[in-house]
N, C-alpha and C. Protein backbone atom coordinates (compact mmCIF):
# COMPACT_ATOMS: atom_id res chain seq x y z
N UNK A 1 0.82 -1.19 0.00
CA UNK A 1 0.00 0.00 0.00
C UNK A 1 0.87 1.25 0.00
N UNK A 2 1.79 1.18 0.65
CA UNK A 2 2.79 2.56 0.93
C UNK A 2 3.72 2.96 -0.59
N UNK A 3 3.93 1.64 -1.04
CA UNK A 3 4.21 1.79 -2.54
C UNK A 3 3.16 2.59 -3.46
N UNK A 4 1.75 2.08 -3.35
CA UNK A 4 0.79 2.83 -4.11
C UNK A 4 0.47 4.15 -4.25
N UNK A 5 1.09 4.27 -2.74
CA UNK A 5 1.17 5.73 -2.28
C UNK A 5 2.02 6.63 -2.86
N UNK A 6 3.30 6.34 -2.66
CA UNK A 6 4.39 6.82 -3.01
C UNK A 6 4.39 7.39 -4.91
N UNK A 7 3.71 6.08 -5.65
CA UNK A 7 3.70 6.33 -7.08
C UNK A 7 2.48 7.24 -7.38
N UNK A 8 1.84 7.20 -6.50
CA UNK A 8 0.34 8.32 -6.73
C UNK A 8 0.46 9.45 -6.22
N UNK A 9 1.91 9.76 -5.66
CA UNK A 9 2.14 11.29 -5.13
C UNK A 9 2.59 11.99 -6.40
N UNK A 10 2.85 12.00 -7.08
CA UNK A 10 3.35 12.98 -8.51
C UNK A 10 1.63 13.56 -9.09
N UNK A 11 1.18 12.39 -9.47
CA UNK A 11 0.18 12.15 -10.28
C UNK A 11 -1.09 13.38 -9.26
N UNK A 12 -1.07 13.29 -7.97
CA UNK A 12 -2.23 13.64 -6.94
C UNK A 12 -1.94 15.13 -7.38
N UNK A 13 0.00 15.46 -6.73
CA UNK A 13 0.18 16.76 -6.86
C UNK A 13 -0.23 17.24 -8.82
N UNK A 14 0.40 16.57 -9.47
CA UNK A 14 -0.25 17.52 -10.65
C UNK A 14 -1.64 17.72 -11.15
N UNK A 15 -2.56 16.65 -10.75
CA UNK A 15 -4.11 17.12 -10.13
C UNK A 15 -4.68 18.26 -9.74
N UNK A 16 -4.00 18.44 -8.40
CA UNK A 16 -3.96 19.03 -7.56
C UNK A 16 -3.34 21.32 -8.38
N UNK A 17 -2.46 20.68 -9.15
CA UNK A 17 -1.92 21.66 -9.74
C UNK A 17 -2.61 22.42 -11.07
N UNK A 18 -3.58 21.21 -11.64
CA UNK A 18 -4.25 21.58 -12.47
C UNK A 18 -5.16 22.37 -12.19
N UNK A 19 -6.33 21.42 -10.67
CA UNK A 19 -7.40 22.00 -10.56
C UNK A 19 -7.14 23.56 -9.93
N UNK A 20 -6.05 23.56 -9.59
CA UNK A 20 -5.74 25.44 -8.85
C UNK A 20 -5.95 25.86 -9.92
N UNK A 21 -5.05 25.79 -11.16
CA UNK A 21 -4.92 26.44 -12.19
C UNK A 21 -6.29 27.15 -12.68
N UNK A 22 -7.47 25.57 -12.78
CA UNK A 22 -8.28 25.79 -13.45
C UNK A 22 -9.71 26.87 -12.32
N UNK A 23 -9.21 26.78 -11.15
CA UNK A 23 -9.97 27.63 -9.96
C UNK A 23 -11.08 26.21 -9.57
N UNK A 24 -10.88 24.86 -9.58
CA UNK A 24 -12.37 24.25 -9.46
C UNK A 24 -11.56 22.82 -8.66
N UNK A 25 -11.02 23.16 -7.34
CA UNK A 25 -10.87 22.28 -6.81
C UNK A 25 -12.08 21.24 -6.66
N UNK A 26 -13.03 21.72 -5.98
CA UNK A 26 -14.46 20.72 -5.47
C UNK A 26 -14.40 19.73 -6.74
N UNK A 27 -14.49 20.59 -8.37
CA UNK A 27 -14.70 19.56 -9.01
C UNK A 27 -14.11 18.64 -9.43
N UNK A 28 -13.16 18.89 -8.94
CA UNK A 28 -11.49 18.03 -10.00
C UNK A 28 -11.55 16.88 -8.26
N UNK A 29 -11.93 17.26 -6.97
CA UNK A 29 -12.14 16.18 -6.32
C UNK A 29 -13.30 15.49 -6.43
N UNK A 30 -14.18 15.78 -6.88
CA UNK A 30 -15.79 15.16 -7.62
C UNK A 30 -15.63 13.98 -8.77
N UNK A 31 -14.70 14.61 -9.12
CA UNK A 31 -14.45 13.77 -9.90
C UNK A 31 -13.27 12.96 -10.27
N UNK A 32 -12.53 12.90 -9.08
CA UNK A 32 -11.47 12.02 -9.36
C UNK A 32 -12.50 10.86 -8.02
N UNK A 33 -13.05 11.23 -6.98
CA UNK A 33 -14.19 10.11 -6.26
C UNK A 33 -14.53 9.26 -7.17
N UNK A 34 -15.06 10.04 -8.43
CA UNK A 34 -16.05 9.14 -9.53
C UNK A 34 -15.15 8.75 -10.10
N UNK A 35 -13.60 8.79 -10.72
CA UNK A 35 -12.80 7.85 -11.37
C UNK A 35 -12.64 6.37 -10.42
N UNK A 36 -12.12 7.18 -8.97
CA UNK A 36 -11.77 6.06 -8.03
C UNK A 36 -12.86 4.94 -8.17
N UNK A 37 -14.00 5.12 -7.84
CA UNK A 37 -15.31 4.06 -7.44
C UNK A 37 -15.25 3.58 -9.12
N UNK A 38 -14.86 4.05 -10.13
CA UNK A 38 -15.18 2.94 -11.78
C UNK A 38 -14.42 2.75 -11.49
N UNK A 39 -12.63 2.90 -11.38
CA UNK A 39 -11.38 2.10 -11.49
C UNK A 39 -11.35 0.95 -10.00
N UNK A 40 -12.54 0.98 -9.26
CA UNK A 40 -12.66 -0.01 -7.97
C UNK A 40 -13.49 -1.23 -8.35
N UNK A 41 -14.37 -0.73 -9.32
CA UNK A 41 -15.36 -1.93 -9.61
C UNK A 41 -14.87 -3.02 -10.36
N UNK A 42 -15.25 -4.44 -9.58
CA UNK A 42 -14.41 -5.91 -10.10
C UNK A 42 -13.74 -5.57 -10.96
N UNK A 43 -15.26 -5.33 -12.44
CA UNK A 43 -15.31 -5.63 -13.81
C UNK A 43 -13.92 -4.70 -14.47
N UNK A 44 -14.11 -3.06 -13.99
CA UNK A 44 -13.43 -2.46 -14.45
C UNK A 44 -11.77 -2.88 -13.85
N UNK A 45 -11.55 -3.15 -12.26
CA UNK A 45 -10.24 -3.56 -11.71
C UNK A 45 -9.82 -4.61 -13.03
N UNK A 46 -10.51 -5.95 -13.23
CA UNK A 46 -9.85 -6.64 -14.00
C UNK A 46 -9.68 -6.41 -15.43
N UNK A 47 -10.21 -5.66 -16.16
CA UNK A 47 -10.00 -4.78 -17.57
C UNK A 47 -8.62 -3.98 -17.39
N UNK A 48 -9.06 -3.53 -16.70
CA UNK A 48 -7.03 -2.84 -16.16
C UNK A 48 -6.33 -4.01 -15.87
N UNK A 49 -6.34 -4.59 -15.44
CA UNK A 49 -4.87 -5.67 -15.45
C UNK A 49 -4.95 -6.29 -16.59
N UNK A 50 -5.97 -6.39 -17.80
CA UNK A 50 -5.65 -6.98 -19.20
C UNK A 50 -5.29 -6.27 -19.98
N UNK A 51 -3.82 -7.41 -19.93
CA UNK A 51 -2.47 -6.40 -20.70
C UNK A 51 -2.76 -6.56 -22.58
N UNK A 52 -3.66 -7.19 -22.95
CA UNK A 52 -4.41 -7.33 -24.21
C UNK A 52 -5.36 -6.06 -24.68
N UNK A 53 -5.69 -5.38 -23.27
CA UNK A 53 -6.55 -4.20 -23.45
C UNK A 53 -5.97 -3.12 -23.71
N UNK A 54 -6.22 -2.33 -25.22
CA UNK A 54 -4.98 -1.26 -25.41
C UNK A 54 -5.40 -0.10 -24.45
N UNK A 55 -4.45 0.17 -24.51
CA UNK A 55 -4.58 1.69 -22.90
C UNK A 55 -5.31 2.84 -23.75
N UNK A 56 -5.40 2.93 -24.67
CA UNK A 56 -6.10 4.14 -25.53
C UNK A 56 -7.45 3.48 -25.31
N UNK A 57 -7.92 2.26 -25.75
CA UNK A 57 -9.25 1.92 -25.68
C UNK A 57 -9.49 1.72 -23.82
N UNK A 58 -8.97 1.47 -23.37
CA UNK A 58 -9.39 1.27 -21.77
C UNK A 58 -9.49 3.21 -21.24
N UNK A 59 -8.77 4.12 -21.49
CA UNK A 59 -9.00 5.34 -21.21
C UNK A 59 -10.75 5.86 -21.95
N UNK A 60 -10.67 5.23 -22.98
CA UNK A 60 -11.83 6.04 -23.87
C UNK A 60 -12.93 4.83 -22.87
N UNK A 61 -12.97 3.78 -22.10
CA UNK A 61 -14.04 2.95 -22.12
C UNK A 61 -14.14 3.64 -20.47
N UNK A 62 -13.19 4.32 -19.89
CA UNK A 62 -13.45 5.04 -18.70
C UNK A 62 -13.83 6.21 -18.54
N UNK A 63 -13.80 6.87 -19.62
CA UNK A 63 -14.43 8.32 -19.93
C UNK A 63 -15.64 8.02 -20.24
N UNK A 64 -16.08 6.85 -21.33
CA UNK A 64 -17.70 6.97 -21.60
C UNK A 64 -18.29 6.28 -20.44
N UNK A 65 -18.00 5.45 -19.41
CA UNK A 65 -18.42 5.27 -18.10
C UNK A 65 -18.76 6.41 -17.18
N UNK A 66 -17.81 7.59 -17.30
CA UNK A 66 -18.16 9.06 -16.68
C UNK A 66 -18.93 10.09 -17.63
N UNK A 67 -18.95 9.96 -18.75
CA UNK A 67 -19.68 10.45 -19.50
C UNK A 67 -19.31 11.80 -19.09
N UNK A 68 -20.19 12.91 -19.16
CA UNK A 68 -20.67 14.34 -19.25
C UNK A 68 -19.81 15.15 -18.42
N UNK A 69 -19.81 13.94 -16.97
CA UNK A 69 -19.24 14.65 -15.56
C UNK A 69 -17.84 14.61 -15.56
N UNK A 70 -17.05 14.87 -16.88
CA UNK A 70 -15.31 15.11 -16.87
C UNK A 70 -15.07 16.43 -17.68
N UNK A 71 -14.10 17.22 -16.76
CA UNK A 71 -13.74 18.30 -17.94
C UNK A 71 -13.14 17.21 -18.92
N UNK A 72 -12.29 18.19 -20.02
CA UNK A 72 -11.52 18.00 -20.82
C UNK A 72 -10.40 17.79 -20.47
N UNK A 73 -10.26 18.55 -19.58
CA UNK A 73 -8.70 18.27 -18.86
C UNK A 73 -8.76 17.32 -18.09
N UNK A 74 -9.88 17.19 -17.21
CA UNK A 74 -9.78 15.88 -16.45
C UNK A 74 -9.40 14.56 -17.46
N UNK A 75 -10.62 14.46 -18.84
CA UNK A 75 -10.50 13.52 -19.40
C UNK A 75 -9.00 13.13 -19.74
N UNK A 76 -8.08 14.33 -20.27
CA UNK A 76 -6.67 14.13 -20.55
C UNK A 76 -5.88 13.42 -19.47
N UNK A 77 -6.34 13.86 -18.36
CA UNK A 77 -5.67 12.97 -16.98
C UNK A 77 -6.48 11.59 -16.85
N UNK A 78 -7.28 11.60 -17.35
CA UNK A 78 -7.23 9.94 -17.20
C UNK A 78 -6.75 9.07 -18.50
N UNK A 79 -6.70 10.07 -19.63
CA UNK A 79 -6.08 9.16 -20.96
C UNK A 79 -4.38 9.11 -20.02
N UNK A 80 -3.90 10.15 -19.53
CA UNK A 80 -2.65 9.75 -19.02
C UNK A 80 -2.12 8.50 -17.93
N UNK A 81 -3.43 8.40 -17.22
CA UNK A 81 -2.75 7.25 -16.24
C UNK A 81 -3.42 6.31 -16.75
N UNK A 82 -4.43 5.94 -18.02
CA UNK A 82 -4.33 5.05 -18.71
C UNK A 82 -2.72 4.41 -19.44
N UNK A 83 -2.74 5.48 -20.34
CA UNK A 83 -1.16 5.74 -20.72
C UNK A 83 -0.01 5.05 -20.22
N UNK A 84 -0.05 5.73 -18.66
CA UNK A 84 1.53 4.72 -18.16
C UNK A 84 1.46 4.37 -17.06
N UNK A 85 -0.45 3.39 -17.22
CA UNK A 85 -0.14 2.16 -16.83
C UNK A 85 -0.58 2.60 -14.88
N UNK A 86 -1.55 3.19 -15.00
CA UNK A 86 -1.23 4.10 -13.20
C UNK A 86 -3.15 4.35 -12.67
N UNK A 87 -4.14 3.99 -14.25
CA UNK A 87 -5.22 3.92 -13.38
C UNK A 87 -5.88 3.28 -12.73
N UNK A 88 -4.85 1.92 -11.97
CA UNK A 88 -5.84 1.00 -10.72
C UNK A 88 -5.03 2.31 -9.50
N UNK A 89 -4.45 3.27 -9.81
CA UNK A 89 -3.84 4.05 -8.38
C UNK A 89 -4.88 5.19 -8.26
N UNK A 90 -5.99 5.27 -8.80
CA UNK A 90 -7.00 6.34 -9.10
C UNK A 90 -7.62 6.79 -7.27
N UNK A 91 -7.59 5.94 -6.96
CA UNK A 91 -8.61 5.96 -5.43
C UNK A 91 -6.93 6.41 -4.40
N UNK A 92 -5.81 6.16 -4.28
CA UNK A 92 -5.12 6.44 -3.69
C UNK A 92 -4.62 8.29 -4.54
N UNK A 93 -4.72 8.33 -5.67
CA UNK A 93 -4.55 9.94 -6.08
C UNK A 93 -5.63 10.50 -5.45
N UNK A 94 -6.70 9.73 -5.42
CA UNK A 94 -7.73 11.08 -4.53
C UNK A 94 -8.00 11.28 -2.92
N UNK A 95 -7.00 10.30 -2.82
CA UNK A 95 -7.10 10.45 -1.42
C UNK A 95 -5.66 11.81 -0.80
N UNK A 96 -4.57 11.31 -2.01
CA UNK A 96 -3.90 12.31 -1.80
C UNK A 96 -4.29 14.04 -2.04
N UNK A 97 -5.07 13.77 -2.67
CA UNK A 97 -5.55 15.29 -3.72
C UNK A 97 -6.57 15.80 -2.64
N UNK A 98 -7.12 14.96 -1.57
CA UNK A 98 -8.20 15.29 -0.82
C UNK A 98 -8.07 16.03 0.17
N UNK A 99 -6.61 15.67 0.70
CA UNK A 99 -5.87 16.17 1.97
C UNK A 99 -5.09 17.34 1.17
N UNK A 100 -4.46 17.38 0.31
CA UNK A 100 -3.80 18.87 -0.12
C UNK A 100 -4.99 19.89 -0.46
N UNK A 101 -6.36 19.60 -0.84
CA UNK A 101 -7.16 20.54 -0.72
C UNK A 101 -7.83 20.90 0.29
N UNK A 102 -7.97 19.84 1.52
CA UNK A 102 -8.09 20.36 2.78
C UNK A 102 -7.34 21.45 3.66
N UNK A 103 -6.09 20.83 2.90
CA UNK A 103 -4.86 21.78 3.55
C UNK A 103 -5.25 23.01 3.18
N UNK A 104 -5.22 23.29 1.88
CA UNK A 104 -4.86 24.48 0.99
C UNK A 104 -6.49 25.46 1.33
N UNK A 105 -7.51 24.45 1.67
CA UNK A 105 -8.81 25.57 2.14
C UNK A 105 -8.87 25.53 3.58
N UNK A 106 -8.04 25.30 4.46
CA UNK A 106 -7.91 25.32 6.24
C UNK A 106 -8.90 24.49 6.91
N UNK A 107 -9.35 23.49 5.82
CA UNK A 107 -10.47 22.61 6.52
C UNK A 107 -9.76 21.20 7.26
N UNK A 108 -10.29 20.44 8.24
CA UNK A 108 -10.06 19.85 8.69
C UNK A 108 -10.57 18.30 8.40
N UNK A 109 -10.68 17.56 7.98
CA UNK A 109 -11.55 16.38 8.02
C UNK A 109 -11.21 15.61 8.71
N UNK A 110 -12.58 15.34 10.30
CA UNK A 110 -12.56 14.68 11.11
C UNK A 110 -13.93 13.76 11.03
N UNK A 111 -13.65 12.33 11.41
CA UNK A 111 -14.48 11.45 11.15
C UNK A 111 -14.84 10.97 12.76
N UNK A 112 -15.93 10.98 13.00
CA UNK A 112 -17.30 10.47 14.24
C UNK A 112 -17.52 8.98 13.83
N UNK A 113 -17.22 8.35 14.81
CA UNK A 113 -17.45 6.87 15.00
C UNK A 113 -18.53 7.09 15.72
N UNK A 114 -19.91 6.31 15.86
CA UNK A 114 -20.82 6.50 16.87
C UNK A 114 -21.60 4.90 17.52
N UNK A 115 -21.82 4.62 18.38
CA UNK A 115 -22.55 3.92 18.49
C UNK A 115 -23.91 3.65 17.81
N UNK A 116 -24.14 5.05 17.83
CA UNK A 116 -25.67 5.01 17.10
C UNK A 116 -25.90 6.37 15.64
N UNK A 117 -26.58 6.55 15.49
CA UNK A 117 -26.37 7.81 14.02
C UNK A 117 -26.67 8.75 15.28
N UNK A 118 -25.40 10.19 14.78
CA UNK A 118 -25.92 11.80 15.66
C UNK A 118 -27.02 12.21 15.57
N UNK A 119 -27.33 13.09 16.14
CA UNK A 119 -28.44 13.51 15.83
C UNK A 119 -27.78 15.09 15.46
N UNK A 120 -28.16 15.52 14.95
CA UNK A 120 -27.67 16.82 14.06
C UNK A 120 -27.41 18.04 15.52
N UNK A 121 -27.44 18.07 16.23
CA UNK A 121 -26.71 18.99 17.74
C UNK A 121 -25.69 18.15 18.21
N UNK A 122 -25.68 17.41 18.32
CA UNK A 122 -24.64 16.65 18.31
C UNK A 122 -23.37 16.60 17.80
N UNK A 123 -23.58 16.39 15.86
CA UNK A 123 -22.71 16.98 15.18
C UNK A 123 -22.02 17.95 14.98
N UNK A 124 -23.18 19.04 15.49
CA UNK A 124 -23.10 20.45 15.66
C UNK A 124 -22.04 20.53 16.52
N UNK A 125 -22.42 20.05 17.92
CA UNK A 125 -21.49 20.62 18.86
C UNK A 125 -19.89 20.17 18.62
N UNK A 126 -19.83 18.80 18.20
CA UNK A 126 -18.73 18.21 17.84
C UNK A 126 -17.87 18.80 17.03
N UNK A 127 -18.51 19.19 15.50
CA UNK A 127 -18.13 20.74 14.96
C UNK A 127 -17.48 21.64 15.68
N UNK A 128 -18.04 22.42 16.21
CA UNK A 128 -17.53 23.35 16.81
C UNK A 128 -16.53 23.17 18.17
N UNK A 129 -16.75 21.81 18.09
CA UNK A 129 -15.60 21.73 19.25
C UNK A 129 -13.79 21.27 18.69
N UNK A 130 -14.30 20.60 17.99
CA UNK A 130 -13.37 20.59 16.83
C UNK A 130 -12.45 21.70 16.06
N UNK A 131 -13.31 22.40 15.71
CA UNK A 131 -13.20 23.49 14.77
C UNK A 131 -11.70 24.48 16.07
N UNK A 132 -12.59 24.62 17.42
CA UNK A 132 -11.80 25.24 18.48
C UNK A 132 -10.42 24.92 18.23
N UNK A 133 -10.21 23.05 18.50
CA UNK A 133 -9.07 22.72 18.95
C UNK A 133 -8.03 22.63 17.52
N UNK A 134 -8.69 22.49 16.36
CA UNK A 134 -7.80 22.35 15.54
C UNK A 134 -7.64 23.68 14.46
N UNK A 135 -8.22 24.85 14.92
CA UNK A 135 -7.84 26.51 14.36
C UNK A 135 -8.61 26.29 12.99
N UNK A 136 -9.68 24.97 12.34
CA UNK A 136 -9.68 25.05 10.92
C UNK A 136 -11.41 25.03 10.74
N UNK A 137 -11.81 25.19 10.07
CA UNK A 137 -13.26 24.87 9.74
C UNK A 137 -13.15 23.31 9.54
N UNK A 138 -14.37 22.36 10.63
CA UNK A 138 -14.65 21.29 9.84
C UNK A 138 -15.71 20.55 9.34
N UNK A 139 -14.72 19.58 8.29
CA UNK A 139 -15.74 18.40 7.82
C UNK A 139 -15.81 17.52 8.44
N UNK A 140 -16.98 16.83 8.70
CA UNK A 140 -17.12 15.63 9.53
C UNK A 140 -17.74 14.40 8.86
N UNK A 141 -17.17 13.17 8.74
CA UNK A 141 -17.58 11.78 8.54
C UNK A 141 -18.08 11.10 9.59
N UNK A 142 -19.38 10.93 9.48
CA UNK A 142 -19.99 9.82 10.44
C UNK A 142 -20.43 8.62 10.08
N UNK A 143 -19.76 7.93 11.07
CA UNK A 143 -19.93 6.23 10.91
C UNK A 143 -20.78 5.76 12.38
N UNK A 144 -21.13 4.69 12.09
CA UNK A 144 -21.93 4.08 13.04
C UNK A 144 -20.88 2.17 13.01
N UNK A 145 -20.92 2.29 14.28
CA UNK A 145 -20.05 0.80 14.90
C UNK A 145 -21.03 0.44 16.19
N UNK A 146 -21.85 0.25 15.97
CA UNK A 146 -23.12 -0.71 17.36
C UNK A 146 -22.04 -1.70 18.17
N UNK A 147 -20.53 -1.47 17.94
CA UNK A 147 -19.80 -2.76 19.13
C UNK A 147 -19.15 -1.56 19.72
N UNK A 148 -18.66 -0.22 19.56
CA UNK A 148 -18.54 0.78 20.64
C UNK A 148 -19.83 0.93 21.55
N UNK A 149 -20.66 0.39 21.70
CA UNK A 149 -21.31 0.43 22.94
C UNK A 149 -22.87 1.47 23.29
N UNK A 150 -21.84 2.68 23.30
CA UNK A 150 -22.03 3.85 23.39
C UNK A 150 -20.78 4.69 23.42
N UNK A 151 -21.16 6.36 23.29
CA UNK A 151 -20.47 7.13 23.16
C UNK A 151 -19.39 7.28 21.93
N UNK A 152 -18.57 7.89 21.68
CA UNK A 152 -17.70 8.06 20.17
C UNK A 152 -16.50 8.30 20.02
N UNK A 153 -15.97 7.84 18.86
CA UNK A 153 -14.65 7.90 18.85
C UNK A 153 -14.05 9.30 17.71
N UNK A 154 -13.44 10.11 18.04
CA UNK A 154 -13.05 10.92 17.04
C UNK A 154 -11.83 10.63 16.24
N UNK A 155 -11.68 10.94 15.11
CA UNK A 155 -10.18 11.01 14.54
C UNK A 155 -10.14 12.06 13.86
N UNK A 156 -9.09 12.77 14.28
CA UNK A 156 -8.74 14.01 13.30
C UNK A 156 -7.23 13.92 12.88
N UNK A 157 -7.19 13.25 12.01
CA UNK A 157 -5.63 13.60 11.59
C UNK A 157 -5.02 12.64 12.07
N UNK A 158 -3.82 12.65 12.89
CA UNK A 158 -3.35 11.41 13.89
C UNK A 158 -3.55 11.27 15.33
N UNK A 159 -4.73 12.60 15.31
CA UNK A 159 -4.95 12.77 17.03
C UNK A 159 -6.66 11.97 16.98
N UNK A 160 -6.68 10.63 17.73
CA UNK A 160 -8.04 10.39 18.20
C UNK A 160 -8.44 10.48 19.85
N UNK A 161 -9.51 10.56 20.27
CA UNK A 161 -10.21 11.16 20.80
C UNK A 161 -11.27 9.94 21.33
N UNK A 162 -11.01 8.64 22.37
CA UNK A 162 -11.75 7.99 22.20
C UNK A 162 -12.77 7.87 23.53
N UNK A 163 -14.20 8.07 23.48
CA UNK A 163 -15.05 8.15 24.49
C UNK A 163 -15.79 7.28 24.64
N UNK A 164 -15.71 6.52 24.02
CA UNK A 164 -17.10 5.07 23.57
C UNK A 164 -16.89 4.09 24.49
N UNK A 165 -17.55 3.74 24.95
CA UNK A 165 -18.03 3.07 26.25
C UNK A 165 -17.22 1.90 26.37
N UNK A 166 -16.63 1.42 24.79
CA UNK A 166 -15.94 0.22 24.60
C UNK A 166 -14.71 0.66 25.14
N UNK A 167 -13.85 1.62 24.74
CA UNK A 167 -13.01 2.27 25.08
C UNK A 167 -12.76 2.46 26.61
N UNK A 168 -13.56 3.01 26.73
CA UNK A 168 -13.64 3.07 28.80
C UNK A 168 -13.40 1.79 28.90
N UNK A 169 -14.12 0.63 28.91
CA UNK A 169 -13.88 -0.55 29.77
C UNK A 169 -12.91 -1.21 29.37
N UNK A 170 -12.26 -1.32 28.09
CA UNK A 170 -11.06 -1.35 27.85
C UNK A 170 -9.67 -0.77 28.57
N UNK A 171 -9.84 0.57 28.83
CA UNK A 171 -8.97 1.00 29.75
C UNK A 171 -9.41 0.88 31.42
N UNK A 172 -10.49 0.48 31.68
CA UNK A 172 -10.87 -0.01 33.15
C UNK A 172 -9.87 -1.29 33.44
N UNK A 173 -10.14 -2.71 32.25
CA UNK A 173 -9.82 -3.73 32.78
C UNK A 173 -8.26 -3.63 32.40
N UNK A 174 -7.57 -2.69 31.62
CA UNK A 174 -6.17 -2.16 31.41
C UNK A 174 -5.59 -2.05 32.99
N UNK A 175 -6.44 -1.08 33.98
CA UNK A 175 -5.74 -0.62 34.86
C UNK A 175 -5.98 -1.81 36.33
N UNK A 176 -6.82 -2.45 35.59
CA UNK A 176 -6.86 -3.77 37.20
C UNK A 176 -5.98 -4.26 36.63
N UNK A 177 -5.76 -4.92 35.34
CA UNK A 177 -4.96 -5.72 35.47
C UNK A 177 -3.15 -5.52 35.66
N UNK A 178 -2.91 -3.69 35.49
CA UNK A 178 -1.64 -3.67 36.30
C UNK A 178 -1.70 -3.53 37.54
């Protein structure tokens, strides 16, 4: 995985370099989501590894899969990592491209583990409590895990934040047993 990473950092940043250029970050991450999820699906994963499939026809059979929703320039970036051989790395470029536009708009993206779904004050407050400790406006991902118990786990970045009931008794039977 850290390999995938590593070869999808050029590719993210010139993404990343385009969509400044072009002023339309949101969309150039809109739509590298929608490359990632076609270059994820079985059918399409195994069309990319057939080395019989010419890379000009596998770029044009991934553009008419996105149809309407690609600039021109986007489309050129995906005839390119058709090209050389780089679009099963589509979902790791947007993950890179996701965090340099977070960076670059001072947003934060922090993800809510919950026992149960928030209820929108909830989120709210979490928001804004967030927002305090990390100086940025945020986005929030909520997930639901019914084996935390109760209560929630935060992650922002590499700092988590864990309150969920699972968590507590985890560190309860931590401290009997030293």
């Amino acid at each position: 995985m850290h390999e995938k990473t590593t070869i999808a950092r050029p590719y993210s940043q010139a993404a990343f370099e385009l969509a400044q250029e072009e002023d339309r970050l949101h969309d150039w991450a809109a739509m590298l989501q929608l490359l990632g999820m076609v270059v994820s699906n079985p059918a399409m994963a195994s069309a990319i590894k057939n080395p019989r499939l010419e890379r000009e026809k596998l770029a044009g059979i991934v553009i008419e899969i996105c149809r309407d929703r690609l600039t021109e320039t986007f489309r050129n970036f995906v005839r390119l990592l058709a090209y050389t051989g780089r679009l099963h790395l589509a979902p790791q470029i947007q993950e890179l491209f996701e965090k340099k536009r977070t960076d670059a708009e001072g947003i934060a993206r922090v993800t809510v583990t919950s026992a149960y779904p928030l209820e929108d004050d909830q989120e709210e407050k979490i928001r804004k409590i967030m927002a305090k400790r990390t100086g940025k406006k945020v986005e929030i991902d909520t997930r639901v895990d019914e084996s935390l118990i109760g209560g929630v786990v935060i992650r922002a970045g590499d700092s988590v934040i864990d309150a969920s009931l699972r968590g507590r008794l985890k560190q309860l039977s931590h401290n009997f047993a030293a």
